[in-house]
Protein backbone atom coordinates (compact mmCIF):
# COMPACT_ATOMS: atom_id res chain seq x y z
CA UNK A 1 -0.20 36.43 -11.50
CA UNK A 2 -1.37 32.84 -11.00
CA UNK A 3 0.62 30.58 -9.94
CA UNK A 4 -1.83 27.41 -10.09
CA UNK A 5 -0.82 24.31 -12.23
CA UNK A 6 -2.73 22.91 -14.99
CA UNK A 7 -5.07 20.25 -14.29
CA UNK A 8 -2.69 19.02 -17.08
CA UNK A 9 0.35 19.28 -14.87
CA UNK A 10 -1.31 17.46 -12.20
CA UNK A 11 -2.36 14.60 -13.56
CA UNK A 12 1.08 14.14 -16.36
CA UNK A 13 -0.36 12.90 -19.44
CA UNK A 14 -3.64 12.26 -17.65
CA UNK A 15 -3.80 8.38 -17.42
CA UNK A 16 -4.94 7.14 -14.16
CA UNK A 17 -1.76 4.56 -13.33
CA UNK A 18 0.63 7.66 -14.01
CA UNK A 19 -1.08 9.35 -11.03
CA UNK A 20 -1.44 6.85 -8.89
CA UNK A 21 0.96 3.57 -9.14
CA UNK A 22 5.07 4.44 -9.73
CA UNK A 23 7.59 6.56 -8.80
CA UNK A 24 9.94 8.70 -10.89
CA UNK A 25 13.59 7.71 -12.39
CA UNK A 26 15.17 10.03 -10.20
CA UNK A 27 13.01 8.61 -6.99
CA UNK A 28 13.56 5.47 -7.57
CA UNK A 29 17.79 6.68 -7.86
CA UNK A 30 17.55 8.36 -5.01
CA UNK A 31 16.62 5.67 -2.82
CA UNK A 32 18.57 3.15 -4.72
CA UNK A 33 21.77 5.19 -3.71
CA UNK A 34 20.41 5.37 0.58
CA UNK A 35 19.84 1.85 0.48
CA UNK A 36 23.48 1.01 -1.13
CA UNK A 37 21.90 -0.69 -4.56
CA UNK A 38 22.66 -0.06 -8.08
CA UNK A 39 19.18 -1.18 -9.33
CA UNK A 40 15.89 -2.71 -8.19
CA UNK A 41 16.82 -6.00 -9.65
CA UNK A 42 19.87 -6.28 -7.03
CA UNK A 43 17.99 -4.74 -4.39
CA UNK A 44 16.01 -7.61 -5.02
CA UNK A 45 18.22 -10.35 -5.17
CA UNK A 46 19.85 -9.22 -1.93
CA UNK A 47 16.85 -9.20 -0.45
CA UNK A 48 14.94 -12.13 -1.67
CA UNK A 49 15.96 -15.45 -1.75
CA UNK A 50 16.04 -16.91 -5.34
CA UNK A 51 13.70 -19.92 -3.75
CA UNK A 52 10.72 -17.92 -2.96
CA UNK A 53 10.94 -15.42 -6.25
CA UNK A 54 8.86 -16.20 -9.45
CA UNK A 55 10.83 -16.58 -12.78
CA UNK A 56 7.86 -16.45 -14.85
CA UNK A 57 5.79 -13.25 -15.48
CA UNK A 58 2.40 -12.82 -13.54
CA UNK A 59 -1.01 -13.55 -15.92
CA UNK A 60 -2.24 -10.19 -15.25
CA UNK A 61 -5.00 -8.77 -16.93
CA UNK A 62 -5.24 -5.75 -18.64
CA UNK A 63 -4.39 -2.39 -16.97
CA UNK A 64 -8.13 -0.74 -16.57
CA UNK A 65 -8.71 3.08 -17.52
CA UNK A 66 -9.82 5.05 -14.19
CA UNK A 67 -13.49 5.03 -15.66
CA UNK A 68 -13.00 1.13 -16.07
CA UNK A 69 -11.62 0.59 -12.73
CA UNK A 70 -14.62 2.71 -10.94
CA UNK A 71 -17.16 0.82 -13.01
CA UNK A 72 -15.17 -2.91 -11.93
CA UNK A 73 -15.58 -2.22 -8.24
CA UNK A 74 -18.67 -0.77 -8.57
CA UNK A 75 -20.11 -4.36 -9.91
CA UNK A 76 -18.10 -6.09 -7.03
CA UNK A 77 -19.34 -3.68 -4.41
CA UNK A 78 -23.23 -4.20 -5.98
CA UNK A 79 -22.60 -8.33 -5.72
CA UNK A 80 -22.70 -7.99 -2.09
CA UNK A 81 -25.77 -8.74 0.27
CA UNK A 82 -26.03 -6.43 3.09
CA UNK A 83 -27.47 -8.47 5.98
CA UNK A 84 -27.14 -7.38 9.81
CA UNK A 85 -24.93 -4.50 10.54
CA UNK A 86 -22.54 -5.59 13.06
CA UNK A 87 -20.96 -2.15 13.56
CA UNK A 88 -20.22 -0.77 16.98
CA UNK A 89 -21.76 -3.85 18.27
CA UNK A 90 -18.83 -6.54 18.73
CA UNK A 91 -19.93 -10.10 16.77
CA UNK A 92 -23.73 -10.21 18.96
CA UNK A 93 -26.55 -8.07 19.52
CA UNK A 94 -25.08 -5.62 22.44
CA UNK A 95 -26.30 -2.28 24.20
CA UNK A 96 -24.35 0.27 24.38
CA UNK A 97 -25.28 2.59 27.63
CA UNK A 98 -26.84 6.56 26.03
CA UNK A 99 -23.77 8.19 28.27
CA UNK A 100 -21.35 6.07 26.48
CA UNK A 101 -23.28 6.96 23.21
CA UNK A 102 -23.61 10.59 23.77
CA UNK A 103 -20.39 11.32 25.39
CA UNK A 104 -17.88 8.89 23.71
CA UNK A 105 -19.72 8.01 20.66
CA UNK A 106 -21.88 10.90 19.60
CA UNK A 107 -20.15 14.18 20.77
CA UNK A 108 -20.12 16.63 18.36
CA UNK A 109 -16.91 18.67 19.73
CA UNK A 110 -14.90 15.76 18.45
CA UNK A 111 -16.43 15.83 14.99
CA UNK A 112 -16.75 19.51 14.48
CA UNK A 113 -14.09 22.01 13.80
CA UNK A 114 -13.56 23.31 17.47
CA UNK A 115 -10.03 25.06 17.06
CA UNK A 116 -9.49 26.69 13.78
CA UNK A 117 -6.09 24.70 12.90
CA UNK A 118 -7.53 21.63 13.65
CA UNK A 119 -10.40 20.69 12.10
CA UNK A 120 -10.26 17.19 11.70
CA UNK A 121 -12.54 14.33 12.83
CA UNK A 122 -8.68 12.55 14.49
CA UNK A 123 -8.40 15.13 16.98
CA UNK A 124 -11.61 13.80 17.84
CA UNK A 125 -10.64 10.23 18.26
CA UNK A 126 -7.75 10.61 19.74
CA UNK A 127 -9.52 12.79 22.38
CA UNK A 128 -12.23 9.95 22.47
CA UNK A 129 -9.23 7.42 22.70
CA UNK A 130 -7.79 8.92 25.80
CA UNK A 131 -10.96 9.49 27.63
CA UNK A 132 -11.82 5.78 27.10
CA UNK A 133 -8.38 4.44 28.25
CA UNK A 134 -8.65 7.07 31.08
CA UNK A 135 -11.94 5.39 32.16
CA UNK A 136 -10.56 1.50 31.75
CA UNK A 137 -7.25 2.40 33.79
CA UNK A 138 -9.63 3.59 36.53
CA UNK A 139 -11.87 1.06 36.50
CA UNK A 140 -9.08 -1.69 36.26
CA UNK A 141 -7.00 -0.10 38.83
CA UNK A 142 -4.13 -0.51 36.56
CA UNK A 143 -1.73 1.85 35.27
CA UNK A 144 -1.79 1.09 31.47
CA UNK A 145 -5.11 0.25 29.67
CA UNK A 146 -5.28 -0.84 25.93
């Protein structure tokens, strides 16, 4: 028999903030009683001094639909002017050695699925992470590199 929920299960009533901003009642209870507070409003005052907290409501616009929101930051994202790519290369114009490319950069064992459990790109990086520091500590002479 399957077991599989609705795509109406998943998303609740379907509306993009219900799946993606809030917690439920009983959440929100459930921490209340760990942290020792009977609501969020005295969490809040315990926490906050009254001096830096607003006491009028914020001039919010709005809540977009998903659709909406996708079609907003698409017309931020298309107001920007791509000019030199600065990526991988520091803030100037550097070269970066073809061993350090190919072995660091460009190795496909850390972006491939080389163990069946793991296949993840952040094995990858961490590998890559570790082989770097190795290299610094040895050419520093120092114990810890960063």
């Amino acid at each position: 028999m399957d077991q599989s929920p609705t795509l109406h299960a998943l998303s609740e009533d379907g509306r993009f903030e219900q799946r993606h901003i809030g917690l439920a009642s009983d959440d929100v209870a459930t921490m209340l009683e760990v942290v020792g507070h009977g609501s969020v409003e005295e969490m809040l005052d315990a926490l906050l001094p009254a001096s830096i907290r607003a006491t009028t409501p914020l001039a919010l616009p709005a809540a977009l639909s998903e659709h909406g929101a996708i079609e907003r930051l698409r017309g931020i994202a298309a107001a920007n002017t791509p000019l030199t790519s600065l990526i991988g290369m520091g803030y100037s114009d550097t070269h970066t050695p073809g061993v350090i490319l190919r072995n660091i950069l460009e190795n496909p064992a850390w972006y491939t699925a080389y163990t069946p459990y793991q296949p993840e790109i952040s094995q990858g990086r961490l590998e890559a992470l570790v082989n770097f520091q190795t290299m610094i500590a040895d050419l520093t002479g120092m114990d810890l590199a960063n």
